[in-house]
Every structure is written in structure tokens, then in C-alpha cells.
N, C-alpha and C. Protein backbone atom coordinates (compact mmCIF):
# COMPACT_ATOMS: atom_id res chain seq x y z
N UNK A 1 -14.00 -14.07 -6.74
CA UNK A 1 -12.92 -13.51 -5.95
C UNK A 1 -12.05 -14.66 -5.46
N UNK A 2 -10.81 -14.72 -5.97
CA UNK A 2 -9.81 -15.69 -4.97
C UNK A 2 -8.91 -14.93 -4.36
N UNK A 3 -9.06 -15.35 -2.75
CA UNK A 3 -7.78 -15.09 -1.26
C UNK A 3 -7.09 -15.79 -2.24
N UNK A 4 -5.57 -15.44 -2.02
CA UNK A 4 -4.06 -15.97 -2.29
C UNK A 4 -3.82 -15.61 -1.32
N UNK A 5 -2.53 -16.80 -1.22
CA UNK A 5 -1.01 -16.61 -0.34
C UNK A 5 -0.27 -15.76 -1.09
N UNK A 6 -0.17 -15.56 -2.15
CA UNK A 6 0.99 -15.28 -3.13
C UNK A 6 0.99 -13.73 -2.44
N UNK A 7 2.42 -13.17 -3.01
CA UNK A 7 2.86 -11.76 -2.42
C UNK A 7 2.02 -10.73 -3.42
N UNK A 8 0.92 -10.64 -2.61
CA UNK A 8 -0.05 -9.58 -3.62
C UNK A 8 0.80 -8.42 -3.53
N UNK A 9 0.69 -7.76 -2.04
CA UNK A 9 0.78 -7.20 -1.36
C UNK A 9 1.61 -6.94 -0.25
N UNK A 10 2.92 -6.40 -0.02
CA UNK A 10 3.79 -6.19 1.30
C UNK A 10 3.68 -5.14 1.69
N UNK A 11 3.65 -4.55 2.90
CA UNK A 11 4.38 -3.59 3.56
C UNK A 11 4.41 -4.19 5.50
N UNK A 12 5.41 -2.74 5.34
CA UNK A 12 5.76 -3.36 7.10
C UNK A 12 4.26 -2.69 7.95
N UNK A 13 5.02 -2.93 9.02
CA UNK A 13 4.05 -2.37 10.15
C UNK A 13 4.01 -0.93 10.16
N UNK A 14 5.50 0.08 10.21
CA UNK A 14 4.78 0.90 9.72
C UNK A 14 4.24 1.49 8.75
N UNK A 15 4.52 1.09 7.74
CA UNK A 15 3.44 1.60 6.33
C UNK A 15 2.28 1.09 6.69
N UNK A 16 2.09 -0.16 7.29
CA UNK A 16 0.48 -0.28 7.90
C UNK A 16 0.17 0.51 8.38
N UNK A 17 0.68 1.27 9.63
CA UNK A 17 -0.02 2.27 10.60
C UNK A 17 -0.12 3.88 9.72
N UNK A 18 0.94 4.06 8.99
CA UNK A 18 0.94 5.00 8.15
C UNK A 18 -0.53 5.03 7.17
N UNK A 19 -0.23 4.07 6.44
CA UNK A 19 -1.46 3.97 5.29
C UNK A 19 -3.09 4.12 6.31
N UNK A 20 -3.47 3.36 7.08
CA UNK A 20 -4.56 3.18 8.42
C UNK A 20 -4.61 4.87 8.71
N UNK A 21 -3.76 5.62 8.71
CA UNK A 21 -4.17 6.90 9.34
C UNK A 21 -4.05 7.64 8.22
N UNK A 22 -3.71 7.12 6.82
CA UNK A 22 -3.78 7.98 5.69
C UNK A 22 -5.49 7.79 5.52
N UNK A 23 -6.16 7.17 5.46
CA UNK A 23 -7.69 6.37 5.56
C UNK A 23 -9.02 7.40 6.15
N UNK A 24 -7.75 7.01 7.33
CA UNK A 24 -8.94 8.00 8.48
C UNK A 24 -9.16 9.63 8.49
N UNK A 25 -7.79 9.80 8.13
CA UNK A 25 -7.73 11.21 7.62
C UNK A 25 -8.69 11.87 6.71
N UNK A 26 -8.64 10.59 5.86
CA UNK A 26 -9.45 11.05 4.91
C UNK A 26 -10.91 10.80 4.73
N UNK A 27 -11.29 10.08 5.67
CA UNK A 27 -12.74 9.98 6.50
C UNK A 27 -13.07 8.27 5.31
N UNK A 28 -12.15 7.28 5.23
CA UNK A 28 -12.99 6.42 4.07
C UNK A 28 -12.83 4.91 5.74
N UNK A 29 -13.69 4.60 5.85
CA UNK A 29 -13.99 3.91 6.62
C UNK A 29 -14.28 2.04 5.90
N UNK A 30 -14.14 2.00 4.52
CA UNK A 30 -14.13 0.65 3.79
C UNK A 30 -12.95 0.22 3.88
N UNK A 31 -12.92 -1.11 3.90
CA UNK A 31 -11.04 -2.10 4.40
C UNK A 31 -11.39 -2.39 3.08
N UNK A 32 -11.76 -2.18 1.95
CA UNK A 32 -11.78 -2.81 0.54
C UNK A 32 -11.05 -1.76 -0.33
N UNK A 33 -10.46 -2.15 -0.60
CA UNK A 33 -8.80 -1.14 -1.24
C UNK A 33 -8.20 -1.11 -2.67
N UNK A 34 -9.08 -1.20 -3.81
CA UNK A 34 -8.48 -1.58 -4.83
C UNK A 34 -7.08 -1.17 -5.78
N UNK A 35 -6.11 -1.61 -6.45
CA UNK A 35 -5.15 -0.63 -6.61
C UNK A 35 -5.16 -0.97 -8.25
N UNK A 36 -5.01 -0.19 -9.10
CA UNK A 36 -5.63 -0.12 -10.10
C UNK A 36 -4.07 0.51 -11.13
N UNK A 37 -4.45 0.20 -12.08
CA UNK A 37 -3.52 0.83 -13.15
C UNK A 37 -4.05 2.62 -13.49
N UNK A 38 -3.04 3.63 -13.19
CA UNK A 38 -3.76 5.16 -13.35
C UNK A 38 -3.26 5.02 -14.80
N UNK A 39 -2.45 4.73 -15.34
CA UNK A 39 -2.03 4.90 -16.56
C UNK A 39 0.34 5.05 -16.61
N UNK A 40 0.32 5.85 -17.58
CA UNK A 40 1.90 5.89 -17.57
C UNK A 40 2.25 7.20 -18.10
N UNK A 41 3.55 7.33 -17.13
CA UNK A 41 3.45 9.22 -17.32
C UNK A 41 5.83 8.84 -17.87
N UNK A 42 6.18 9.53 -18.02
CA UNK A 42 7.66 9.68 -18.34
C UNK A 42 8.38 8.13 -17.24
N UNK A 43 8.30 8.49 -16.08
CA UNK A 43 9.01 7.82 -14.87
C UNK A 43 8.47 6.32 -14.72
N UNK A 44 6.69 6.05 -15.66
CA UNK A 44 6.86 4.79 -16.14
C UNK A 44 5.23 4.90 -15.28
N UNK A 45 4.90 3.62 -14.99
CA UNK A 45 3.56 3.35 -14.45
C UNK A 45 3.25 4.30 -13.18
N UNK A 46 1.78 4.25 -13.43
CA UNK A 46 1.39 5.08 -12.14
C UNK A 46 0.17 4.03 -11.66
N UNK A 47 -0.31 4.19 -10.24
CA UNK A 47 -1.30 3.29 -9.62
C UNK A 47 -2.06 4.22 -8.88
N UNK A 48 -3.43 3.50 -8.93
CA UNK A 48 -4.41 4.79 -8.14
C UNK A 48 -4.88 3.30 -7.09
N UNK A 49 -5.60 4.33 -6.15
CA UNK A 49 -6.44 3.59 -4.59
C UNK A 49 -7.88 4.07 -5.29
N UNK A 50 -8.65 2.99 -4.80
CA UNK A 50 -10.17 2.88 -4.33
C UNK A 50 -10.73 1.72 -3.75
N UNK A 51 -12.04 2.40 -3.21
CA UNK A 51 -12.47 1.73 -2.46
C UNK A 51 -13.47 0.61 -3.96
N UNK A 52 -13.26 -0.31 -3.36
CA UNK A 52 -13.95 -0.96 -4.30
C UNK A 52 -14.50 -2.21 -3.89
N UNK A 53 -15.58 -3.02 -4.05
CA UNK A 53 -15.47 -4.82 -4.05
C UNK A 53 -14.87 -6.17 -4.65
N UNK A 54 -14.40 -6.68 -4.35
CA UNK A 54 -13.53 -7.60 -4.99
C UNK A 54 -14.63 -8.24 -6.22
N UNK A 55 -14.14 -8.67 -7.13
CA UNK A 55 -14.95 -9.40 -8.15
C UNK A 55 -14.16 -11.20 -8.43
N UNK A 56 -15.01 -11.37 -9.32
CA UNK A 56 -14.18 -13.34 -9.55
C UNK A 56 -13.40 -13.19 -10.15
N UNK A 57 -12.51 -12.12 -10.99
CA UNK A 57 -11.05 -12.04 -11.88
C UNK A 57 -9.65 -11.27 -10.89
N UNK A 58 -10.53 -11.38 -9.62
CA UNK A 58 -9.12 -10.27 -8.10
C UNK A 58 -8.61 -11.00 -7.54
N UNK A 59 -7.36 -10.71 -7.44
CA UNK A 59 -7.01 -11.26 -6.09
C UNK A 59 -7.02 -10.61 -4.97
N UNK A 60 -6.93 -11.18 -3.76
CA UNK A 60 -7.13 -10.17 -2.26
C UNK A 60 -6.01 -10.24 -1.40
N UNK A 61 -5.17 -9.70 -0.94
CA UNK A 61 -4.39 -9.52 -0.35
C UNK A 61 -4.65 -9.13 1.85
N UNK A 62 -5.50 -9.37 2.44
CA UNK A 62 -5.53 -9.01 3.67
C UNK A 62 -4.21 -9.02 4.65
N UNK A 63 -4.49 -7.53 4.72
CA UNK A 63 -3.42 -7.21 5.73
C UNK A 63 -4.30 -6.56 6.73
N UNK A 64 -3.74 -7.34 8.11
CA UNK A 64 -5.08 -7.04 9.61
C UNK A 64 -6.35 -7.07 8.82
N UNK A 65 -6.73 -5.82 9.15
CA UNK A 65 -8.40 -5.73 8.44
C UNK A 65 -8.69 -4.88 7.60
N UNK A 66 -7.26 -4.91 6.42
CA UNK A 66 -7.60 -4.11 5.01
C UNK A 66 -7.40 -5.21 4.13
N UNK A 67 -8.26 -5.43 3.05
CA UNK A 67 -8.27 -6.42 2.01
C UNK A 67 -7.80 -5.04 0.54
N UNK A 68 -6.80 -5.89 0.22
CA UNK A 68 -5.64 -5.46 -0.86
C UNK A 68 -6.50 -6.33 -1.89
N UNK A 69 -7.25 -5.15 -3.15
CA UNK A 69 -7.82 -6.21 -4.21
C UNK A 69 -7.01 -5.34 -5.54
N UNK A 70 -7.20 -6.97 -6.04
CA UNK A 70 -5.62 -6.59 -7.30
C UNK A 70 -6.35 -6.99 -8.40
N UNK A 71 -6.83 -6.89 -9.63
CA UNK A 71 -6.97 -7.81 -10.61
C UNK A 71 -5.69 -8.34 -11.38
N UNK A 72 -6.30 -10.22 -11.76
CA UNK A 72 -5.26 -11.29 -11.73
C UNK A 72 -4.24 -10.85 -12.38
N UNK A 73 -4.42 -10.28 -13.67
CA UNK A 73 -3.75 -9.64 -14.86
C UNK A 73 -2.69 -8.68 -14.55
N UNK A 74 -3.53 -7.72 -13.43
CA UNK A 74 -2.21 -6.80 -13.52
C UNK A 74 -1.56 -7.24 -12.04
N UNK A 75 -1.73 -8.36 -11.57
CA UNK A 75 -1.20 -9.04 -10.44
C UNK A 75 0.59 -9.04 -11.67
N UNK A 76 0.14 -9.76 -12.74
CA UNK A 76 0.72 -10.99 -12.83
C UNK A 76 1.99 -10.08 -13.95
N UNK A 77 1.36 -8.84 -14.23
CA UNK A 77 1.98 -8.18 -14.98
C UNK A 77 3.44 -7.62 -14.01
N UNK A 78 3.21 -6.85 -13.01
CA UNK A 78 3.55 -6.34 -12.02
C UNK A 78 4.11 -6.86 -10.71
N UNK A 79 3.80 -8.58 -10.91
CA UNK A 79 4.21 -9.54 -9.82
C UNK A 79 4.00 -8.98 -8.90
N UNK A 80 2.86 -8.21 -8.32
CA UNK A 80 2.91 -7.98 -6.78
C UNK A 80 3.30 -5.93 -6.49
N UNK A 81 3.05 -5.67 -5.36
CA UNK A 81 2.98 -4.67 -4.96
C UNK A 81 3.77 -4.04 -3.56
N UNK A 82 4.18 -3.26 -3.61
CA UNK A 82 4.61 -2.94 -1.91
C UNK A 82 4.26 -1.46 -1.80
N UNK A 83 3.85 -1.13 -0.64
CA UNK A 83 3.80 0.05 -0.18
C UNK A 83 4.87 0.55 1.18
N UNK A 84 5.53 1.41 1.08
CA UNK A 84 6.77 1.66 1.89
C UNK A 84 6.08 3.43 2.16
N UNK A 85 6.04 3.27 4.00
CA UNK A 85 6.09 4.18 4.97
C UNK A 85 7.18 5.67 4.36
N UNK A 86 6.83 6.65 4.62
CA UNK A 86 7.35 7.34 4.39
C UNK A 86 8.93 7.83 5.02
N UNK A 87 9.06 7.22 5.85
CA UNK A 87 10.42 6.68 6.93
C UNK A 87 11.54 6.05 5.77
N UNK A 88 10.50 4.81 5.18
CA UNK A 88 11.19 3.46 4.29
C UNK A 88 11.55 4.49 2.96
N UNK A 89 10.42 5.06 2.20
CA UNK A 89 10.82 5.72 0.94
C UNK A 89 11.89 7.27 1.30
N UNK A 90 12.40 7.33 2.36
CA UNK A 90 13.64 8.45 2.51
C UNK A 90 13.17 9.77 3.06
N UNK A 91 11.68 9.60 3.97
CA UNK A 91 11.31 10.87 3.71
C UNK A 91 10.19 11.55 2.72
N UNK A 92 10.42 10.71 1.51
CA UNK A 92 9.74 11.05 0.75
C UNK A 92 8.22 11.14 0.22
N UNK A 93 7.98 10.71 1.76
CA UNK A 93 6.03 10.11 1.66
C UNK A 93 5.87 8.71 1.39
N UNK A 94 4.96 8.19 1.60
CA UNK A 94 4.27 6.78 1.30
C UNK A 94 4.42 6.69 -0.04
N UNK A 95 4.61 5.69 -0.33
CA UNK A 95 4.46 5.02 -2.03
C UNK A 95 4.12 3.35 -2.12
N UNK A 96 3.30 3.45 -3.27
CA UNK A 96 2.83 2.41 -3.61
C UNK A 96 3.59 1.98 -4.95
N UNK A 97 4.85 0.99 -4.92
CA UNK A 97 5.53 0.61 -5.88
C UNK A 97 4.95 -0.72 -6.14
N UNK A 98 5.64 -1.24 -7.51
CA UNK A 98 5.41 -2.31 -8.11
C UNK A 98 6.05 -3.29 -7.80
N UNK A 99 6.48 -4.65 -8.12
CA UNK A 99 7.90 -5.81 -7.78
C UNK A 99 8.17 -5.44 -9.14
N UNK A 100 8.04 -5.33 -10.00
CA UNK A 100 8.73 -5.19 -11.00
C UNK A 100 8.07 -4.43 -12.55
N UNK A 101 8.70 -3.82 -12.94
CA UNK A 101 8.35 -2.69 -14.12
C UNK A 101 9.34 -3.04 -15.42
N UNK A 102 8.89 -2.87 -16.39
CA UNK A 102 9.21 -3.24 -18.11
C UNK A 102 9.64 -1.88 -17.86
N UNK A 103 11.01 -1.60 -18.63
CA UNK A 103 11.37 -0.69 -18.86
C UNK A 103 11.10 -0.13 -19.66
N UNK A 104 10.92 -1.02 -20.44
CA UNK A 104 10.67 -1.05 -22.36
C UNK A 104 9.03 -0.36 -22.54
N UNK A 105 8.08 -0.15 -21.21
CA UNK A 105 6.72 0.08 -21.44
C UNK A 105 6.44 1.12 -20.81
N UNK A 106 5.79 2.36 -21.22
CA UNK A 106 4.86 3.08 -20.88
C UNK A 106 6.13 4.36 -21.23
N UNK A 107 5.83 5.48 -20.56
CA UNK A 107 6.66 6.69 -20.60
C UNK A 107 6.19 7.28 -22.08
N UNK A 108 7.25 7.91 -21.83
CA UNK A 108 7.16 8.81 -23.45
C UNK A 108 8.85 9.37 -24.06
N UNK A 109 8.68 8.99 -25.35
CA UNK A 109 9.76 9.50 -25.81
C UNK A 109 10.00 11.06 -25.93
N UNK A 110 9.12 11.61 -25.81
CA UNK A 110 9.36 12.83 -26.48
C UNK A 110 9.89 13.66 -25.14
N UNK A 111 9.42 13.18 -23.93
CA UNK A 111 9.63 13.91 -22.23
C UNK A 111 11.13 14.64 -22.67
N UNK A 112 10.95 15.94 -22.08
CA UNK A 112 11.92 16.59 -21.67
C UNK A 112 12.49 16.87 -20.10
N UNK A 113 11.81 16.09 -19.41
CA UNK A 113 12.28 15.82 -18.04
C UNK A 113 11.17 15.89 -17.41
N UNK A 114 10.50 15.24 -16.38
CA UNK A 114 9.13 15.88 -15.61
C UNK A 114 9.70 15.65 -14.31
């Protein structure tokens, strides 16, 4: 497992307090947070949460007392992560975006709109 400085991981304070009571809600009481590749749907990558332990190929991201674990690869693919409060995304709920997405990758040609 290597801590980085590097921008694993941003959000503000409130997507902190947001995400912290998305947690509790849901009764998961582990600060170990993994964010994972779900796969790719039309609109391009998707990312899933779990609780997980960091391993020697993660990076960790701690914010207060949640550890953000990334593996290096899709750190490096994705340069990093942000999660934006539902305030920040328009209303639209919490989201866990990428720093940056290949346009050129994932989706589907054939989508007729989803």
C-alpha cells in the first residue's frame, strides 16, 4: 500500500459531510472506501464504492478519517477522482467523477440514447 500526496481524491467539505451521512445511512461503519472500475455503459465509464483493504498495487487518498483506496493503474488512467455534493452537481445528487475520460473509450456504438 502507498499514502500519496498526489490528487487521488478531491471533494469539498460538503461532499465530505454529504458522502459521511451517505455511510451512515447505510449502516457501513469501515473508513476503507475502495472505488473501482463498474465497467462502461453509452455516457462512458462508470465507478462503484466498497468497502475494501488497501493492498501494495493502491493508492490511499485520506480525507479526515475516510481512506480513498484507488488502484495505481486506474489512478493513472483516470488521473484522479472527485466527488461533488449534490448542491455542487446542480441538484443532481452526489457523484463520483473522474479528472479525466478518453472519449475514444468505452460506450457503445450502437446506443440509441440511454
Amino acid at each position: 500500500m502507498e499514502t500519496t500526496k498526489k490528487e487521488v481524491l478531491t471533494l469539498s467539505e460538503g461532499a465530505y459531510n454529504e458522502f459521511k451521512s451517505f455511510l451512515a445511512s447505510n449502516n457501513v461503519t469501515d473508513s476503507n472506501i475502495r472505488i473501482s472500475l463498474a465497467g462502461y455503459a453509452c455516457s462512458g465509464p462508470r465507478f462503484g464504492l466498497m468497502v475494501d483493504a488497501p493492498g501494495a498495487e493502491d493508492l490511499v487518498a485520506t480525507v479526515n478519517d475516510i481512506n480513498f483506496i484507488v488502484e495505481k493503474n486506474l489512478y493513472e488512467e483516470f488521473e484522479g477522482f472527485q466527488i461533488l455534493s449534490s448542491e455542487e452537481n446542480f441538484g443532481q445528487g452526489m457523484v463520483l467523477r473522474p479528472n479525466k475520460v478518453d472519449d475514444s473509450a468505452g460506450g457503445c456504438s450502437s446506443c440509441s440514447g440511454c
